[in-house]
N, C-alpha and C. Protein backbone atom coordinates (compact mmCIF):
# COMPACT_ATOMS: atom_id res chain seq x y z
N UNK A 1 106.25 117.95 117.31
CA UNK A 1 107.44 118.51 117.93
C UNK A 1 107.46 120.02 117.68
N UNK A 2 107.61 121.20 118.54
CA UNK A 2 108.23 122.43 118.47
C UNK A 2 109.61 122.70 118.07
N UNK A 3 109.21 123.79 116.93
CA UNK A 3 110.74 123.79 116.50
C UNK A 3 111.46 124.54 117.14
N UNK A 4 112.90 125.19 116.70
CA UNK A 4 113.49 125.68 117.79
C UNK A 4 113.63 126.87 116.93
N UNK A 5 113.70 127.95 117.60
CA UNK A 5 113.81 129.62 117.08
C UNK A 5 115.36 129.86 116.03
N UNK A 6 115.08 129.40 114.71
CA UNK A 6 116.67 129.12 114.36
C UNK A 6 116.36 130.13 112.81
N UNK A 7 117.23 131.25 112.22
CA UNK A 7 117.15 131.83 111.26
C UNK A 7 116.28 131.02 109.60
N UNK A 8 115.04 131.35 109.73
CA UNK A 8 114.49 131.15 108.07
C UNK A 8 115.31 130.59 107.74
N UNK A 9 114.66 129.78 106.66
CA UNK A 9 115.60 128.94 105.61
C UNK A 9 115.19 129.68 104.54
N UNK A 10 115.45 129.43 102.99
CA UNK A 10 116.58 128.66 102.72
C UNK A 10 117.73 129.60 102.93
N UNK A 11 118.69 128.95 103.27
CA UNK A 11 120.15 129.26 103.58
C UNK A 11 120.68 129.49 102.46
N UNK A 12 121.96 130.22 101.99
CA UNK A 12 122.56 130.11 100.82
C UNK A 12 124.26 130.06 101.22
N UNK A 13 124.83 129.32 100.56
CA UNK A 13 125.87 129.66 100.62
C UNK A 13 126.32 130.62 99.60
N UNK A 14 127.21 131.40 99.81
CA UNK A 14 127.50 132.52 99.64
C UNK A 14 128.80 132.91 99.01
N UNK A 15 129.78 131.42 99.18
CA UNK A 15 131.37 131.63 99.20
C UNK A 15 131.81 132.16 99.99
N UNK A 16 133.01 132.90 99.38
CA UNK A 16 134.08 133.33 100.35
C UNK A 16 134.10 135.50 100.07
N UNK A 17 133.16 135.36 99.18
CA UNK A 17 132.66 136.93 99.26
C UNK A 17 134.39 137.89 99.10
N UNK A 18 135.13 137.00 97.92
CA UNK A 18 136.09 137.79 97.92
C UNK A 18 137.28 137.56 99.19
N UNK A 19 136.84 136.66 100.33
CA UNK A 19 137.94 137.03 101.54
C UNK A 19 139.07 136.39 101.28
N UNK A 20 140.03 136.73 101.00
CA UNK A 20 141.53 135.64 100.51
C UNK A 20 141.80 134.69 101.63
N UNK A 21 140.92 134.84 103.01
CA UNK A 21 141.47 133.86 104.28
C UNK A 21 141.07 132.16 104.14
N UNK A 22 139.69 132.61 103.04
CA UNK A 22 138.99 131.26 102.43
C UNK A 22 137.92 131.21 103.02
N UNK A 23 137.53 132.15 104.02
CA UNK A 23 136.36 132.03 104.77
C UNK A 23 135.47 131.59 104.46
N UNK A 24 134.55 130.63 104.08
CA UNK A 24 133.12 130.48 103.51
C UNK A 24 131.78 131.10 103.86
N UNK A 25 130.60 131.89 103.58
CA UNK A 25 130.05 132.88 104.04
C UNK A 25 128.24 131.97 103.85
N UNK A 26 127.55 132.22 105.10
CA UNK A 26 126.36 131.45 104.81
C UNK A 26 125.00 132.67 105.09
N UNK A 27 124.12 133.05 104.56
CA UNK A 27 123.00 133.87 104.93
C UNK A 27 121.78 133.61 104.69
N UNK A 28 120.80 133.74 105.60
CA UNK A 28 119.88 132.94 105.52
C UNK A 28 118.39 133.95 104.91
N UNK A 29 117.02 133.54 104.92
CA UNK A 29 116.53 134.09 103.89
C UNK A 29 116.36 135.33 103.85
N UNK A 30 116.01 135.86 105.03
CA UNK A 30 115.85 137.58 105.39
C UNK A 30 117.03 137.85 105.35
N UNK A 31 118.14 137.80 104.63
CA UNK A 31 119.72 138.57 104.10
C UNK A 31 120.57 138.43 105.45
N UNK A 32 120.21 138.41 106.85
CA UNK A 32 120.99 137.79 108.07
C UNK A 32 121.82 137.27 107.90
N UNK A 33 123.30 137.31 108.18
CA UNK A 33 123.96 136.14 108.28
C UNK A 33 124.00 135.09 109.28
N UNK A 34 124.14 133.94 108.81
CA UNK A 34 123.80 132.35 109.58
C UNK A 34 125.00 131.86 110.17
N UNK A 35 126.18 132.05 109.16
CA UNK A 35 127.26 131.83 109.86
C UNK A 35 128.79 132.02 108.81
N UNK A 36 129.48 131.23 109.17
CA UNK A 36 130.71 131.30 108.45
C UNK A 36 131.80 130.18 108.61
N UNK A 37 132.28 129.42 107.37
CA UNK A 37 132.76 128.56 108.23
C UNK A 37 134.49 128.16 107.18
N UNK A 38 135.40 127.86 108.37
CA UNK A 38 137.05 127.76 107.80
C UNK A 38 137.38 126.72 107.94
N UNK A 39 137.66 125.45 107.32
CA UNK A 39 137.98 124.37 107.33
C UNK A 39 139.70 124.19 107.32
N UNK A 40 140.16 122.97 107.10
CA UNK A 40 142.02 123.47 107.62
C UNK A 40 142.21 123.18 106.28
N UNK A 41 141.28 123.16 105.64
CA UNK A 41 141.75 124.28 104.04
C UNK A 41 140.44 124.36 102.78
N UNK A 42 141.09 125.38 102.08
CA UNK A 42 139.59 125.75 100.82
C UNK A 42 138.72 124.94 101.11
N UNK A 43 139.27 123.80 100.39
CA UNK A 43 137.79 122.79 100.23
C UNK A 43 136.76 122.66 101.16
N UNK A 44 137.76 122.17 102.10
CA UNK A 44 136.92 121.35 103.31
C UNK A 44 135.66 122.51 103.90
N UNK A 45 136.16 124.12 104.05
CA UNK A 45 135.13 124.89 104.00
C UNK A 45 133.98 125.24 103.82
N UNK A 46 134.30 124.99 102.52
CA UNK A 46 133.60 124.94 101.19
C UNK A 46 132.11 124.06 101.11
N UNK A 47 132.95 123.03 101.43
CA UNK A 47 131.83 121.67 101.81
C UNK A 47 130.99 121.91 102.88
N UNK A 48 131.59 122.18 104.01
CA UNK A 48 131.00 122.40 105.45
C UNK A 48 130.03 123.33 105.18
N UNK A 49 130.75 124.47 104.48
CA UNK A 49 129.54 125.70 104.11
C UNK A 49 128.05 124.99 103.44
N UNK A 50 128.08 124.47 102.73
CA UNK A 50 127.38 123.66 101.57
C UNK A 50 126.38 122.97 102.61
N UNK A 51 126.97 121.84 103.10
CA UNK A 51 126.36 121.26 104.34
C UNK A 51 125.36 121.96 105.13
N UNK A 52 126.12 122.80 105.66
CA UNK A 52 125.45 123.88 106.65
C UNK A 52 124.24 124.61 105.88
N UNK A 53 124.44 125.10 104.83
CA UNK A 53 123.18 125.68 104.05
C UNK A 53 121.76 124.69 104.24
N UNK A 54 122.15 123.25 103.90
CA UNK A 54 120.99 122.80 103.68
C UNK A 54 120.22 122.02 105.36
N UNK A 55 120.79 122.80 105.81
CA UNK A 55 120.26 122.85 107.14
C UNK A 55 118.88 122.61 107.35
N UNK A 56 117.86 123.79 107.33
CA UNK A 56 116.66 124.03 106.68
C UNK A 56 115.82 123.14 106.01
N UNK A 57 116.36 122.89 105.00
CA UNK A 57 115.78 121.70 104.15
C UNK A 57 115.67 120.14 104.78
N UNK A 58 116.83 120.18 105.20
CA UNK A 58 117.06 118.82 105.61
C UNK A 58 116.11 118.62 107.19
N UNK A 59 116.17 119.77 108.07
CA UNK A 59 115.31 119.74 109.28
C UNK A 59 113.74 119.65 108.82
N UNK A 60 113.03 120.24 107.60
CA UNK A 60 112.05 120.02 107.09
C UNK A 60 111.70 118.62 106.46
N UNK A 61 112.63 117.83 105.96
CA UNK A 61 112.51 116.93 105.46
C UNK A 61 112.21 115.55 106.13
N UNK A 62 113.04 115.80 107.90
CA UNK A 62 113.07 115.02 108.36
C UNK A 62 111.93 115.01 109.27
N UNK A 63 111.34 116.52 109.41
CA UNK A 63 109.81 116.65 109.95
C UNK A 63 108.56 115.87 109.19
N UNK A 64 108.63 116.08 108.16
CA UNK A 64 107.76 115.39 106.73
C UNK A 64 108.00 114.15 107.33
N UNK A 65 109.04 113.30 107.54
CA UNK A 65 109.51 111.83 107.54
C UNK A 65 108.77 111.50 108.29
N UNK A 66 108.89 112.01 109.77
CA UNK A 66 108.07 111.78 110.89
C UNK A 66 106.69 111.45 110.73
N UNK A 67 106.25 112.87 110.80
CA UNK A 67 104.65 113.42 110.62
C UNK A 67 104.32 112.19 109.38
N UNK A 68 104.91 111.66 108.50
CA UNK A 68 104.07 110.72 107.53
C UNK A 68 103.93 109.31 108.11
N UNK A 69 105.13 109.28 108.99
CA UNK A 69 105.64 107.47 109.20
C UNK A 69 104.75 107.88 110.16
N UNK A 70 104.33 108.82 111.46
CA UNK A 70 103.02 108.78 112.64
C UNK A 70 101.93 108.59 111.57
N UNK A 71 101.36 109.27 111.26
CA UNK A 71 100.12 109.02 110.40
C UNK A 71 99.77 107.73 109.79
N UNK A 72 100.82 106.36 109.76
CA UNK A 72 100.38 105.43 109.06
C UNK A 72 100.88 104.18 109.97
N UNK A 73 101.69 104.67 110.48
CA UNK A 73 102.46 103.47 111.45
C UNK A 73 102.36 104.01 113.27
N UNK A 74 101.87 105.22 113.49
CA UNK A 74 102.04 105.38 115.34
C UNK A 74 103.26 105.95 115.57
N UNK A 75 102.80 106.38 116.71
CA UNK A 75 103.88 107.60 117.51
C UNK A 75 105.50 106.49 117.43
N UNK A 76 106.36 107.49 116.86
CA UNK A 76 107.98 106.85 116.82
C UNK A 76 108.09 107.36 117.73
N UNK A 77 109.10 106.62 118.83
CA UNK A 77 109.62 107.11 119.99
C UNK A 77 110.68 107.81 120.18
N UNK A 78 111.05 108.66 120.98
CA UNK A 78 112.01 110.02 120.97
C UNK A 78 113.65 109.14 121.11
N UNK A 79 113.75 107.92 121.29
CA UNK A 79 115.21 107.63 120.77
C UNK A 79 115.19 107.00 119.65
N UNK A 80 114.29 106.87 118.63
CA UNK A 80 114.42 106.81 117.25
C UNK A 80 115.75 108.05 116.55
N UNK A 81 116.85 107.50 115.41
CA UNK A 81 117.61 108.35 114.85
C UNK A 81 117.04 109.42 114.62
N UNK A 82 115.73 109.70 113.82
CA UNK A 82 115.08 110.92 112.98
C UNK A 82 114.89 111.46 114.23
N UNK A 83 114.02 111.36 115.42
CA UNK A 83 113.22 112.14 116.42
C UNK A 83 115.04 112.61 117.16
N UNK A 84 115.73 111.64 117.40
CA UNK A 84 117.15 112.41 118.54
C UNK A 84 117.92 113.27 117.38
N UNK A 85 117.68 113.21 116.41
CA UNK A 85 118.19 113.95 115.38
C UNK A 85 117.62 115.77 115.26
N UNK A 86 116.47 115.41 115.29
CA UNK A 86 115.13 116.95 115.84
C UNK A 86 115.54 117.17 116.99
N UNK A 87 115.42 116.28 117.99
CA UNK A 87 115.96 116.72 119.74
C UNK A 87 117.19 117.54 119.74
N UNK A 88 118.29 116.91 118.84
CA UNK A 88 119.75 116.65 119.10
C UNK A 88 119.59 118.93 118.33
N UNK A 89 118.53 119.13 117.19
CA UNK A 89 118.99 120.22 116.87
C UNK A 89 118.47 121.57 117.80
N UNK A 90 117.47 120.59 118.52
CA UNK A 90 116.95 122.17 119.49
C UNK A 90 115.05 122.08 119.48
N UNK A 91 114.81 120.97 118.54
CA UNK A 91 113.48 120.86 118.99
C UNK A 91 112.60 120.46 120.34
N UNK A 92 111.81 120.28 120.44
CA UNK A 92 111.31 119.70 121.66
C UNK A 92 109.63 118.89 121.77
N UNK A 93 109.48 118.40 122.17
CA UNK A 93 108.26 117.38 122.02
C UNK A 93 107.16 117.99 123.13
């Protein structure tokens, strides 16, 4: 599968960088920011931010999954969870 043109990993979350609005702050490895995210309060932010960081990791992880389960078991088909999961983020086959 081709990946999709999406900011370096690893992501970091960052907090709220001081903002009293609660903003949560995400930047990815070349110092870019990735995003930012406000939940309908602190926490929930917080989490989402967290989430969102391991973006990266988790899209790598689920490439590994693939690429090992083809190598021993045959091509998984593109409405398998893992493969519409890669589709669903912007990859392409």
């Amino acid at each position: 599968m081709k990946k999709p043109n999406i900011t370096p990993g690893p992501w970091k979350w960052l907090g709220t960088q001081g903002n009293p609005s609660g903003i949560h702050y995400l930047r990815g490895a070349e110092y870019s920011t990735v995003g930012a995210c406000l939940g309908s309060n602190f926490t929930d932010s917080k989490e989402d931010a967290k989430a969102i960081a391991a973006v990266p990791q988790l899209l790598e992880a689920l490439e590994n999954l693939i690429a090992d389960w083809e190598r021993v078991h045959g091509v998984i088909p593109s409405d398998h969870e893992a493969k519409a999961a890669l589709l669903a983020a912007g990859y392409t086959e």
